[in-house]
C-alpha atoms as a PDB file:
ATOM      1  CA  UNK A   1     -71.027  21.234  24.665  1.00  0.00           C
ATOM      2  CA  UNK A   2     -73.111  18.543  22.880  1.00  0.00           C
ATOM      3  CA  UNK A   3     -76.244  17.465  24.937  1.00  0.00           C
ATOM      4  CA  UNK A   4     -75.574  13.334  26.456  1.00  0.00           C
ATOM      5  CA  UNK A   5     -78.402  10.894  25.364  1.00  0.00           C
ATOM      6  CA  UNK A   6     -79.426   8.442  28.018  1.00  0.00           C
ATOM      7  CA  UNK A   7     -77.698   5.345  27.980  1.00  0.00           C
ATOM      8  CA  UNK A   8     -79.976   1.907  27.041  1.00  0.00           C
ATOM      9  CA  UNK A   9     -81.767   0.866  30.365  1.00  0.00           C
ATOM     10  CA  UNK A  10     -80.449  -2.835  31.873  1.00  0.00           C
ATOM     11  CA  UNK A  11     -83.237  -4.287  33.205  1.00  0.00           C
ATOM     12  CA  UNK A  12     -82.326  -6.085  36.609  1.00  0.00           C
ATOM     13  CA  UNK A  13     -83.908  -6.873  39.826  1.00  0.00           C
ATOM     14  CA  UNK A  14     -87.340  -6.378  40.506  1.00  0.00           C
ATOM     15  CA  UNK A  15     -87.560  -4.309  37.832  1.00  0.00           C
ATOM     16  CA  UNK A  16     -86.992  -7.864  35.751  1.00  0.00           C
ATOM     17  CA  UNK A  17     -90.267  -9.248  37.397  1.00  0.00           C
ATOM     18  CA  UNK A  18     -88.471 -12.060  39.059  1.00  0.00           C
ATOM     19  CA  UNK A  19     -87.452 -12.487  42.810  1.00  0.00           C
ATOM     20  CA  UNK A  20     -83.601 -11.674  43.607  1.00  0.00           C
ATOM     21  CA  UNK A  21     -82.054 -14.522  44.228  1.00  0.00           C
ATOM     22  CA  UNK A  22     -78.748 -14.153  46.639  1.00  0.00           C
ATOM     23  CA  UNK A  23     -77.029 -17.575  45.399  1.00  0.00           C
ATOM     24  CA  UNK A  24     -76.829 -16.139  41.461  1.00  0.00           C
ATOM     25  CA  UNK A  25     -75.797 -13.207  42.850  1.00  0.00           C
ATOM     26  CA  UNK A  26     -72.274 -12.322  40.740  1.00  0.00           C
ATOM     27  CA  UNK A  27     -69.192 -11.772  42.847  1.00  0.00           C
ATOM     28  CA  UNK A  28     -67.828  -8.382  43.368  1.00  0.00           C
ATOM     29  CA  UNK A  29     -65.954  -7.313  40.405  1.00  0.00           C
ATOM     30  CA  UNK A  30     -62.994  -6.706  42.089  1.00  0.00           C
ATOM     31  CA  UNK A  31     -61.624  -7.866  45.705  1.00  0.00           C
ATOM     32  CA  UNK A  32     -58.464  -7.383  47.118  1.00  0.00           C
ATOM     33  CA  UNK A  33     -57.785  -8.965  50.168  1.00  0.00           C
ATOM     34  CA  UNK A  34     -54.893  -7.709  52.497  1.00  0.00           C
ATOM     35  CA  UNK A  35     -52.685  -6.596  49.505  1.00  0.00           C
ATOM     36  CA  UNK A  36     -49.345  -5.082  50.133  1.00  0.00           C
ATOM     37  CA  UNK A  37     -47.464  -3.549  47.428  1.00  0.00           C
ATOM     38  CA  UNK A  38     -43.340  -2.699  48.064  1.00  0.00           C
ATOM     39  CA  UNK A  39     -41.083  -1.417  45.103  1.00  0.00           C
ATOM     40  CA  UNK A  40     -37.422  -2.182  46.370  1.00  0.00           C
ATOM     41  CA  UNK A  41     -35.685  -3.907  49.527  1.00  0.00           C
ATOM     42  CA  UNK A  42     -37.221  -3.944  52.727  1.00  0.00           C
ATOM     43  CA  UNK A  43     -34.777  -1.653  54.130  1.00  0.00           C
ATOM     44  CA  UNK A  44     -34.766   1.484  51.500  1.00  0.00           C
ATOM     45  CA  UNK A  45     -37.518   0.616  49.555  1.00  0.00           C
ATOM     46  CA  UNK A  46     -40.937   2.088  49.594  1.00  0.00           C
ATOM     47  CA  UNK A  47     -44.337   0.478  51.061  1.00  0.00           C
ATOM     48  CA  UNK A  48     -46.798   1.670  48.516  1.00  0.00           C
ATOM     49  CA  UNK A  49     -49.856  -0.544  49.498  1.00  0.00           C
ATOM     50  CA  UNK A  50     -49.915  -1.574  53.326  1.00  0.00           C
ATOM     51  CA  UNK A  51     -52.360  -4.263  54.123  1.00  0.00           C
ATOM     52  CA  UNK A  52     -55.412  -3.163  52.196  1.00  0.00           C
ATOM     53  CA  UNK A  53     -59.275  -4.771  51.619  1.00  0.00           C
ATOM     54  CA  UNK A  54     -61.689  -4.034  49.371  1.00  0.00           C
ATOM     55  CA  UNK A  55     -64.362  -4.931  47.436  1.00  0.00           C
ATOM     56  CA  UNK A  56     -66.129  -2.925  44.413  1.00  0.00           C
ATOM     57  CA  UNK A  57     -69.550  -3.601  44.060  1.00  0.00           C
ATOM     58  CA  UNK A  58     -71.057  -4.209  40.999  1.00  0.00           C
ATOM     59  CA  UNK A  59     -73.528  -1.124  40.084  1.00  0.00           C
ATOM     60  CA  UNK A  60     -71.351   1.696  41.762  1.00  0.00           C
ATOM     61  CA  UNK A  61     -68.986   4.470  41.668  1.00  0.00           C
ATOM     62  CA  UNK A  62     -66.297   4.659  43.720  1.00  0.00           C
ATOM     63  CA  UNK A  63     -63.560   7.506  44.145  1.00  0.00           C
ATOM     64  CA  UNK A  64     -60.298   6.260  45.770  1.00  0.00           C
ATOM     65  CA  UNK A  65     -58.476   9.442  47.002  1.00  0.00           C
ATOM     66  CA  UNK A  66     -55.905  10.468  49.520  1.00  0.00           C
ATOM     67  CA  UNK A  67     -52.948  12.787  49.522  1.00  0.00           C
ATOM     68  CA  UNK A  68     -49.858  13.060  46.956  1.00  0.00           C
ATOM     69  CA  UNK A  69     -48.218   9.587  47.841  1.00  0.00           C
ATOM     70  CA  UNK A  70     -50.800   7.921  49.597  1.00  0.00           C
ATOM     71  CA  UNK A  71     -50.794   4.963  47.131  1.00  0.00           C
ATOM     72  CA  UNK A  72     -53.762   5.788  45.134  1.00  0.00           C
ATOM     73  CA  UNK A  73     -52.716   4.885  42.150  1.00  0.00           C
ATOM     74  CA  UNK A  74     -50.785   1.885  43.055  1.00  0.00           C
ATOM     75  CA  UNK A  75     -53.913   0.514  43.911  1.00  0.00           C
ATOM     76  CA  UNK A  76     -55.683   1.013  41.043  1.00  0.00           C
ATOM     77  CA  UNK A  77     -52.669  -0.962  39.027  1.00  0.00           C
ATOM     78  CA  UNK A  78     -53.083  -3.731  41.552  1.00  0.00           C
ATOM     79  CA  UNK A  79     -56.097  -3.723  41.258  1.00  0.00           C
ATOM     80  CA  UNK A  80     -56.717  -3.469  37.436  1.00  0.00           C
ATOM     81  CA  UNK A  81     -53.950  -6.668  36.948  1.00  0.00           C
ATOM     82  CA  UNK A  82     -51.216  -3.829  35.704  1.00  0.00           C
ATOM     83  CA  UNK A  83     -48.863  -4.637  38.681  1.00  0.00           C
ATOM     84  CA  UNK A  84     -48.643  -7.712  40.553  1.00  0.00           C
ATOM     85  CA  UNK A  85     -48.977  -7.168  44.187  1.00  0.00           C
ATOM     86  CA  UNK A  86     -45.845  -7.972  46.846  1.00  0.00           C
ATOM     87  CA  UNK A  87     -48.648 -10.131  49.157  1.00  0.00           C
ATOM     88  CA  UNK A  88     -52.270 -10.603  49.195  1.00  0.00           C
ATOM     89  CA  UNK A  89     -55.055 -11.834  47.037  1.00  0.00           C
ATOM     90  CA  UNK A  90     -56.477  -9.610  44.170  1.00  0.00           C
ATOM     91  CA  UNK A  91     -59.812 -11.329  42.392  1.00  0.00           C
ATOM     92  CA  UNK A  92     -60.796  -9.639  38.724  1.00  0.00           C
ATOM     93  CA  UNK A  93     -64.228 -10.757  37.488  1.00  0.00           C
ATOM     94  CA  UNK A  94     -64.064 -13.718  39.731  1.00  0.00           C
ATOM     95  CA  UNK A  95     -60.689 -14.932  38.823  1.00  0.00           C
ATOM     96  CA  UNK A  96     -57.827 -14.806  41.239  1.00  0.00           C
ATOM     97  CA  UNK A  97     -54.950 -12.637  39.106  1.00  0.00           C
ATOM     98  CA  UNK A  98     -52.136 -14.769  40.372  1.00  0.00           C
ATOM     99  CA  UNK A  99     -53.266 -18.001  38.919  1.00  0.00           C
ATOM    100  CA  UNK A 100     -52.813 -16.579  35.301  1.00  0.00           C
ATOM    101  CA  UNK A 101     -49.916 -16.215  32.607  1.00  0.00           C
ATOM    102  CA  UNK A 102     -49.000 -12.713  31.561  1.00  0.00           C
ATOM    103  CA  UNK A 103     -51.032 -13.886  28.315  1.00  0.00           C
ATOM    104  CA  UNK A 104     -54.517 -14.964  30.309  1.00  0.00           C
ATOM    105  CA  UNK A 105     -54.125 -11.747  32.434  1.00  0.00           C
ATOM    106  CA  UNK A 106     -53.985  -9.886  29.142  1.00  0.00           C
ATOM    107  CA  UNK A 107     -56.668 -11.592  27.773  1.00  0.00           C
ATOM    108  CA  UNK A 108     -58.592 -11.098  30.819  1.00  0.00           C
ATOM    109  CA  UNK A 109     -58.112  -7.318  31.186  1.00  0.00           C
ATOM    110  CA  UNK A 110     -58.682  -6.896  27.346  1.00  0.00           C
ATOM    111  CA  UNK A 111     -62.153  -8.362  27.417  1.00  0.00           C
ATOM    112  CA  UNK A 112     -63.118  -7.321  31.530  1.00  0.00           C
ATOM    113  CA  UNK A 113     -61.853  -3.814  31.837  1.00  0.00           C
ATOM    114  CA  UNK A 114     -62.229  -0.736  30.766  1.00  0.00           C
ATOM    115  CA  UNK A 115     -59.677   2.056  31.520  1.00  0.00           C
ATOM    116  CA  UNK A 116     -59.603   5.704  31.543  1.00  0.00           C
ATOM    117  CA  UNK A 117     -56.608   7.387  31.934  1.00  0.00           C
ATOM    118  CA  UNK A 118     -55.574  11.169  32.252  1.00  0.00           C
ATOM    119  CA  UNK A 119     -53.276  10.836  29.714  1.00  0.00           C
ATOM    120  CA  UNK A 120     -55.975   8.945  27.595  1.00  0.00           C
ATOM    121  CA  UNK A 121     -53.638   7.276  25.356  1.00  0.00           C
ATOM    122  CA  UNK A 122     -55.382   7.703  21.859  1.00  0.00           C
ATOM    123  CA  UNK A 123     -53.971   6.235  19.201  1.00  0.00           C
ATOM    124  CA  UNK A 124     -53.385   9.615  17.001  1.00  0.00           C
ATOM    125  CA  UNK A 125     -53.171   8.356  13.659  1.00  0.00           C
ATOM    126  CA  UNK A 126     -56.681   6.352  14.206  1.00  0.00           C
ATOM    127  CA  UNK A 127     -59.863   8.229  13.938  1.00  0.00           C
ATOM    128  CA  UNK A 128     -62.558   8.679  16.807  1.00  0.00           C
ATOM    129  CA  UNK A 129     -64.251   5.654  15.402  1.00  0.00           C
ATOM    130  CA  UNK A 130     -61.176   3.941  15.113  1.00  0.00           C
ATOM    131  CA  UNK A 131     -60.384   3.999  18.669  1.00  0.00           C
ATOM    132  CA  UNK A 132     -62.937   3.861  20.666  1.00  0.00           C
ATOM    133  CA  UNK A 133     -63.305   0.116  18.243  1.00  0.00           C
ATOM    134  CA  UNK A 134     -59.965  -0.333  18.854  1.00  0.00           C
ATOM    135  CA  UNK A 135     -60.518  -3.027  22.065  1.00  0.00           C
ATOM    136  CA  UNK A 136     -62.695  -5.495  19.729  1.00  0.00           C
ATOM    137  CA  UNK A 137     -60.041  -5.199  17.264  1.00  0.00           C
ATOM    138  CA  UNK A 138     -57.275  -6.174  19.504  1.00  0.00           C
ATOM    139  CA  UNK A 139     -59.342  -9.320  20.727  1.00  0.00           C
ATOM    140  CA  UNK A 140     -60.250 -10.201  17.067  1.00  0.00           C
ATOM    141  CA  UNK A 141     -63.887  -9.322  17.402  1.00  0.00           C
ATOM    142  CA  UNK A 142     -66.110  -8.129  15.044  1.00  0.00           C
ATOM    143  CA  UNK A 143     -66.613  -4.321  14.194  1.00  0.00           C
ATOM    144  CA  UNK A 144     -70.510  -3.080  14.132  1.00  0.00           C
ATOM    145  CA  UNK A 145     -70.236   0.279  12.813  1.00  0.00           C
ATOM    146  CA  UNK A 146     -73.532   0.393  14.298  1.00  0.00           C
ATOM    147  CA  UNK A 147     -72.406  -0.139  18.107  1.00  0.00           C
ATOM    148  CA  UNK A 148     -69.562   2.485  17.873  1.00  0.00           C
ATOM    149  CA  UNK A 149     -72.373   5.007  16.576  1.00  0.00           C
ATOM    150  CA  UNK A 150     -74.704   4.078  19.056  1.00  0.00           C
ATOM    151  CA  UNK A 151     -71.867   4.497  21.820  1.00  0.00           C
ATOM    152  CA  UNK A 152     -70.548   7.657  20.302  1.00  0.00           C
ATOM    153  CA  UNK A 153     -74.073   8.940  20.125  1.00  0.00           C
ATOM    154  CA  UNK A 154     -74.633   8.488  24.363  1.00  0.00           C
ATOM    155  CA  UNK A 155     -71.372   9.942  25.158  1.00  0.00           C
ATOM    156  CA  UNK A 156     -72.631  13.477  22.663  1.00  0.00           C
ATOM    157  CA  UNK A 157     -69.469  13.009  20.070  1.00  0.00           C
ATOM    158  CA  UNK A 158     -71.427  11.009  16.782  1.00  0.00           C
ATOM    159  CA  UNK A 159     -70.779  13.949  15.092  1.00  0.00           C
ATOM    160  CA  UNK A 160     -66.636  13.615  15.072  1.00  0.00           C
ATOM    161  CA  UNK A 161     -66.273   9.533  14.126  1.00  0.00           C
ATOM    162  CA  UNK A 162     -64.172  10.861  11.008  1.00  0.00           C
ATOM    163  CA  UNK A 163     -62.091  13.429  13.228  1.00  0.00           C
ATOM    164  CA  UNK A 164     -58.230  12.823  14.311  1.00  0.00           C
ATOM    165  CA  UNK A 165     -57.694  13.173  18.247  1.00  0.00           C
ATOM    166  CA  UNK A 166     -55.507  16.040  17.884  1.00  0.00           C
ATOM    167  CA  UNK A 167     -58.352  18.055  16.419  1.00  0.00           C
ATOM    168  CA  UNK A 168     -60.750  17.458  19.498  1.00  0.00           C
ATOM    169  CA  UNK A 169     -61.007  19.181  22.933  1.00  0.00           C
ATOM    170  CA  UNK A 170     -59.913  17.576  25.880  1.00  0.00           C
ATOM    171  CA  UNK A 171     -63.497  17.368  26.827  1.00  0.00           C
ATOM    172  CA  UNK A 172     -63.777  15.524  23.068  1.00  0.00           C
ATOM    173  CA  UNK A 173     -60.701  13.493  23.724  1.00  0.00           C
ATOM    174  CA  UNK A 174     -62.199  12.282  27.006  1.00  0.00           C
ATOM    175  CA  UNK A 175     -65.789  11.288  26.004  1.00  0.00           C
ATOM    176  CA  UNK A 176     -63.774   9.403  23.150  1.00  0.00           C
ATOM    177  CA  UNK A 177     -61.710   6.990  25.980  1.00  0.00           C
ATOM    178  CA  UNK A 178     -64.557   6.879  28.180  1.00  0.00           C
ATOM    179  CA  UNK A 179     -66.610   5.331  24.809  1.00  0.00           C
ATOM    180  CA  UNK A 180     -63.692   3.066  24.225  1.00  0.00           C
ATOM    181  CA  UNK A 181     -63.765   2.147  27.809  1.00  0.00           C
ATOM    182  CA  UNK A 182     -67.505   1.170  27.398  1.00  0.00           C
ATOM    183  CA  UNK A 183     -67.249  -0.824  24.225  1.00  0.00           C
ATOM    184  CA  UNK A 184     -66.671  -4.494  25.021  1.00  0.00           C
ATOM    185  CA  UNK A 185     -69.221  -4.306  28.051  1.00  0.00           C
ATOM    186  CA  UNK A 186     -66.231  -4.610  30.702  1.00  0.00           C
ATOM    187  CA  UNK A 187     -66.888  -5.708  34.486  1.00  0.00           C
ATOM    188  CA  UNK A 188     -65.319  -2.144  35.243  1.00  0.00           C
ATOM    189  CA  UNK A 189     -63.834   0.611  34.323  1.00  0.00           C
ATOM    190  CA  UNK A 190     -61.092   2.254  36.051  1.00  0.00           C
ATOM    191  CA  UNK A 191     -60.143   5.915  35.901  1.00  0.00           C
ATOM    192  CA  UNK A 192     -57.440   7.392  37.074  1.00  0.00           C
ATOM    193  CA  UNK A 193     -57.358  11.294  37.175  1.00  0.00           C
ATOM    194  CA  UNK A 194     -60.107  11.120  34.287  1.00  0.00           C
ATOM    195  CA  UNK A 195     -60.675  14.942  35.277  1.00  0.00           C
ATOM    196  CA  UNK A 196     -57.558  16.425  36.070  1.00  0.00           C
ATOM    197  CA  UNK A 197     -56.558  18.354  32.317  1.00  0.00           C
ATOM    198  CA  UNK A 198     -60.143  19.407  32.199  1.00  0.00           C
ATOM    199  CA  UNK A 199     -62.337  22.608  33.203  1.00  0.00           C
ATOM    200  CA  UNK A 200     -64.645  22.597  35.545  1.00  0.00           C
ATOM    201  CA  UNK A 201     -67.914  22.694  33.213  1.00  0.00           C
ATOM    202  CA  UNK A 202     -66.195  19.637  30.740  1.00  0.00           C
ATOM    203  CA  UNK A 203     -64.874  17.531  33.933  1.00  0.00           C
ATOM    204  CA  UNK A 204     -68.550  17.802  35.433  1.00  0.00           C
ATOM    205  CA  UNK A 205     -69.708  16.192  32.087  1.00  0.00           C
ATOM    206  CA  UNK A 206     -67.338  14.115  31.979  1.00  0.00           C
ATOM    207  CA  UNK A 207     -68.385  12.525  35.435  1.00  0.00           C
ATOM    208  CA  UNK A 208     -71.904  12.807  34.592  1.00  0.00           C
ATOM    209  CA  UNK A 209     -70.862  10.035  31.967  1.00  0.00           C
ATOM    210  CA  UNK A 210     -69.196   7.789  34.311  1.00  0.00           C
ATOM    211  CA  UNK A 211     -72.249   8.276  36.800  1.00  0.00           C
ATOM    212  CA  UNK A 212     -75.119   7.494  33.618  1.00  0.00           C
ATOM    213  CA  UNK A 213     -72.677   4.526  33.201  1.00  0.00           C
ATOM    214  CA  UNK A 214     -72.901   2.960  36.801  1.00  0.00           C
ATOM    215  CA  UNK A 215     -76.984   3.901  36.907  1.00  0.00           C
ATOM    216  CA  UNK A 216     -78.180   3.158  33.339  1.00  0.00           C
ATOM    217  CA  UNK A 217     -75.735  -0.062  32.550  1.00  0.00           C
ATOM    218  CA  UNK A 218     -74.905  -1.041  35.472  1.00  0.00           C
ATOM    219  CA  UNK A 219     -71.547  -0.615  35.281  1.00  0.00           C
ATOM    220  CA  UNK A 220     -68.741  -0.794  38.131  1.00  0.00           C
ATOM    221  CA  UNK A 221     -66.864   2.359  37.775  1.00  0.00           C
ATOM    222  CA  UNK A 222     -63.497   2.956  40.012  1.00  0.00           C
ATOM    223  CA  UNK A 223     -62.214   6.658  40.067  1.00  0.00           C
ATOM    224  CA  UNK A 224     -58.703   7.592  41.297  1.00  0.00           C
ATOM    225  CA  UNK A 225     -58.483  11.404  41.943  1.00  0.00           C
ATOM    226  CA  UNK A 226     -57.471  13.711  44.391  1.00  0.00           C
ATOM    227  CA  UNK A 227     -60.498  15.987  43.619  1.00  0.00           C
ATOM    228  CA  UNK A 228     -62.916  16.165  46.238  1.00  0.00           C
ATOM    229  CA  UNK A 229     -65.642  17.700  43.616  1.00  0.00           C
ATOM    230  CA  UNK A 230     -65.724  13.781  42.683  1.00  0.00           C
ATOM    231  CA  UNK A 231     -67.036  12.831  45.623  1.00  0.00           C
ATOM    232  CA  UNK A 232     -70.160  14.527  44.680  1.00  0.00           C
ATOM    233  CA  UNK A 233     -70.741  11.814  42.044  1.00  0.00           C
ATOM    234  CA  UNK A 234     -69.393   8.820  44.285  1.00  0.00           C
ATOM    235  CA  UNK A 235     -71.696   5.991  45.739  1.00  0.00           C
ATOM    236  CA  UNK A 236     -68.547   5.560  47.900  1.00  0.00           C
ATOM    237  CA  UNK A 237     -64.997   7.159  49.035  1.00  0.00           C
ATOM    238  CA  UNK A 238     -62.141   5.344  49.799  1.00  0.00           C
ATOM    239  CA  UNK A 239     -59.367   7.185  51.555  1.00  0.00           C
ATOM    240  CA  UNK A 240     -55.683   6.025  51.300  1.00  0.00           C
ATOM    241  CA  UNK A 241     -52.887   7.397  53.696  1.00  0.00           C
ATOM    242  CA  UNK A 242     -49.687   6.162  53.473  1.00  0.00           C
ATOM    243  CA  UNK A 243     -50.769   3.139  51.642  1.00  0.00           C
ATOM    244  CA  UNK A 244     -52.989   2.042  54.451  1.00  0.00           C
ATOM    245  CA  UNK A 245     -57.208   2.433  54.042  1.00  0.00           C
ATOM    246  CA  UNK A 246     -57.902   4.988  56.627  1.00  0.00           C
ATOM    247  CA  UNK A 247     -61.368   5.970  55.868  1.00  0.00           C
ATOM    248  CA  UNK A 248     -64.966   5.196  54.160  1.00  0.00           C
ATOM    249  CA  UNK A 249     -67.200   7.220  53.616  1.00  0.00           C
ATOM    250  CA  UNK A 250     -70.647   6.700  52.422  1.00  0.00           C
ATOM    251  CA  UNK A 251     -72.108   9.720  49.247  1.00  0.00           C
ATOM    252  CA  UNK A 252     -70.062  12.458  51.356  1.00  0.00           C
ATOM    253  CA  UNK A 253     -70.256  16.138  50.658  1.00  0.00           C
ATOM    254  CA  UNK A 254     -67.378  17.172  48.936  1.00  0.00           C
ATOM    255  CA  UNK A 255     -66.378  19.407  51.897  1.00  0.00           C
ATOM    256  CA  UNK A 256     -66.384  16.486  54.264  1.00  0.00           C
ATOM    257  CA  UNK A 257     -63.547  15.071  51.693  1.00  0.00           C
ATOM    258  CA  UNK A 258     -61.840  18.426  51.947  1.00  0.00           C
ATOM    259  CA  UNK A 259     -61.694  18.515  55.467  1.00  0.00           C
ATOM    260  CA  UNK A 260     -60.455  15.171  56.177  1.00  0.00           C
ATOM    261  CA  UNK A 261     -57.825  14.956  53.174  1.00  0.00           C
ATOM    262  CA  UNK A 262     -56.756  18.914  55.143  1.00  0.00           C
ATOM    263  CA  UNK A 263     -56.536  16.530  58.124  1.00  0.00           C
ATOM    264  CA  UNK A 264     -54.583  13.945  57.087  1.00  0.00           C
ATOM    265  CA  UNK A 265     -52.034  16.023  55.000  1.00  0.00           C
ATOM    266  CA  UNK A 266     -51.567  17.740  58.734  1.00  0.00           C
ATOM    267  CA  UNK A 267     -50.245  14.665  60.153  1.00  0.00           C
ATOM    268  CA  UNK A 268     -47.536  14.357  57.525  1.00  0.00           C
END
C-alpha cells in the first residue's frame, strides 16, 4: 500500500495572524431546511425524506447513516442538487438549488462538488490522469499536468497516471475518484458508500484520505454509509430512520453507532 503524503496546509484563522471575524464568515456549505422528499402519490407512494434540517459545516466530516431504507442516500441526492426535493429549502455553496435551470445547477455542481461514489464511475477508456482531470475538462478549464501530479502524489497513486482503471485495485480505483473529487477545489465532497467494495486495511486508507482532506484543506466532506467503523473518522453522525433525523451524535465510538443503529432496526 503506497505511503499518503500530507496534503498542502490552508492557512486560516489565527493561524493567518489576523482576528476571526464572524461577519466574513462563509455560509455553511450545505443547508437543508425542513426538506421532504416523496417518490409517487400520497397514498402508495413512499416518504423518503420526512421533514429534515441540516447544516454541514465547512472544515468537517460528517457520516450520515441509518438502517437499509432509512433515506440515507436520498439525502445525499437532495442534498448534492441530483434530485429535487418534494418541499423544503436546500442551499449549495450559498445558492438556493431551486432558483436555478437544470443548466446553472449543472454548472454549479460541476465547479462546487466533489463526489465519491461506490460504484466510482471511471471513465475506463481514460487513464488515471485522465480522469481524475476529467472535471476541469468538462468545465473547459485548463489542464496543469502539474496539479494532477501533485494530487495524485497526496492520495499515494503518482506512480499509475499512465495506467487504465481496470488494471488498478479497488483501493487504486478509489484514491483515483477521491483525487478527481479533490481537483477543482469543490465546497464538498460527498461520498456515498466510498468503503463498502473495500477491505478493511484499504477502506481505513481510504478514510484516512477523506479525514487529511477535511484537516489539511479544509474541506467539507459528507459520508453516506452504513458502517459504523466510519464513525471513528467523523467530526459528526447523523442518524436517519425512516426518513426522519433521529439522532446526533458528536465523534462517537463506533460501538455507540452499533448500538443505537441495533436499536433502531428493533423498532422496525
Amino acid at each position: 500500500m503506497p505511503t499518503t503524503a500530507p496534503f498542502p496546509p490552508v492557512i486560516t484563522g489565527a493561524a493567518s495572524g489576523l482576528p476571526p471575524n464572524p461577519a466574513a464568515r462563509p455560509p455553511d456549505p450545505v443547508v437543508l431546511e425542513s426538506v421532504t422528499k416523496r417518490y409517487g402519490g400520497r397514498s402508495r407512494g413512499v416518504l423518503a425524506l420526512d421533514d429534515v434540517s441540516a447544516a454541514f459545516t465547512r472544515g468537517s466530516l460528517t457520516a450520515v447513516m441509518g438502517v437499509t431504507g432509512s433515506g440515507k442516500s436520498t439525502l445525499l441526492q437532495c442534498a448534492a442538487g441530483l434530485d429535487a426535493p418534494t418541499s423544503g429549502t436546500v442551499r449549495l455553496a450559498g445558492t438556493d438549488l431551486k432558483d436555478l435551470s437544470r443548466r446553472k445547477l449543472s454548472v454549479l455542481r460541476r465547479r462546487r462538488v466533489g463526489f465519491v461514489f461506490q460504484s466510482l464511475n471511471l471513465v475506463p477508456t481514460l487513464s488515471v490522469a485522465e480522469n481524475i482531470a476529467l472535471p476541469l475538462r468538462l468545465d473547459g478549464r485548463h489542464v496543469r499536468r502539474d496539479q494532477v501530479r501533485e494530487l495524485a502524489e497526496r492520495v499515494g497513486i503518482e506512480s499509475l497516471l499512465g495506467r487504465l482503471p481496470h488494471t488498478l485495485s479497488g483501493g487504486q480505483q478509489q484514491r483515483t475518484a477521491i483525487a478527481r473529487a479533490l481537483i477543482t477545489g469543490p465546497e464538498v465532497i460527498f461520498a456515498d458508500e466510498p468503503t463498502a467494495a473495500l477491505d478493511l486495511i484499504t477502506a481505513e486508507h481510504v478514510l484516512g484520505l477523506l479525514r487529511q482532506a477535511v484537516d489539511e484543506l479544509g474541506q467539507t466532506v459528507v459520508v453516506v454509509t452504513h458502517d459504523p467503523a466510519v464513525a471513528s473518522h467523523a467530526d459528526r453522525v447523523l442518524v436517519l430512520a425512516a426518513g426522519r433525523l433521529v439522532d446526533e451524535l458528536d465523534r462517537p465510538d463506533p460501538r455507540q453507532v452499533i448500538r443505537l443503529l441495533r436499536d433502531l432496526a428493533g423498532r422496525r
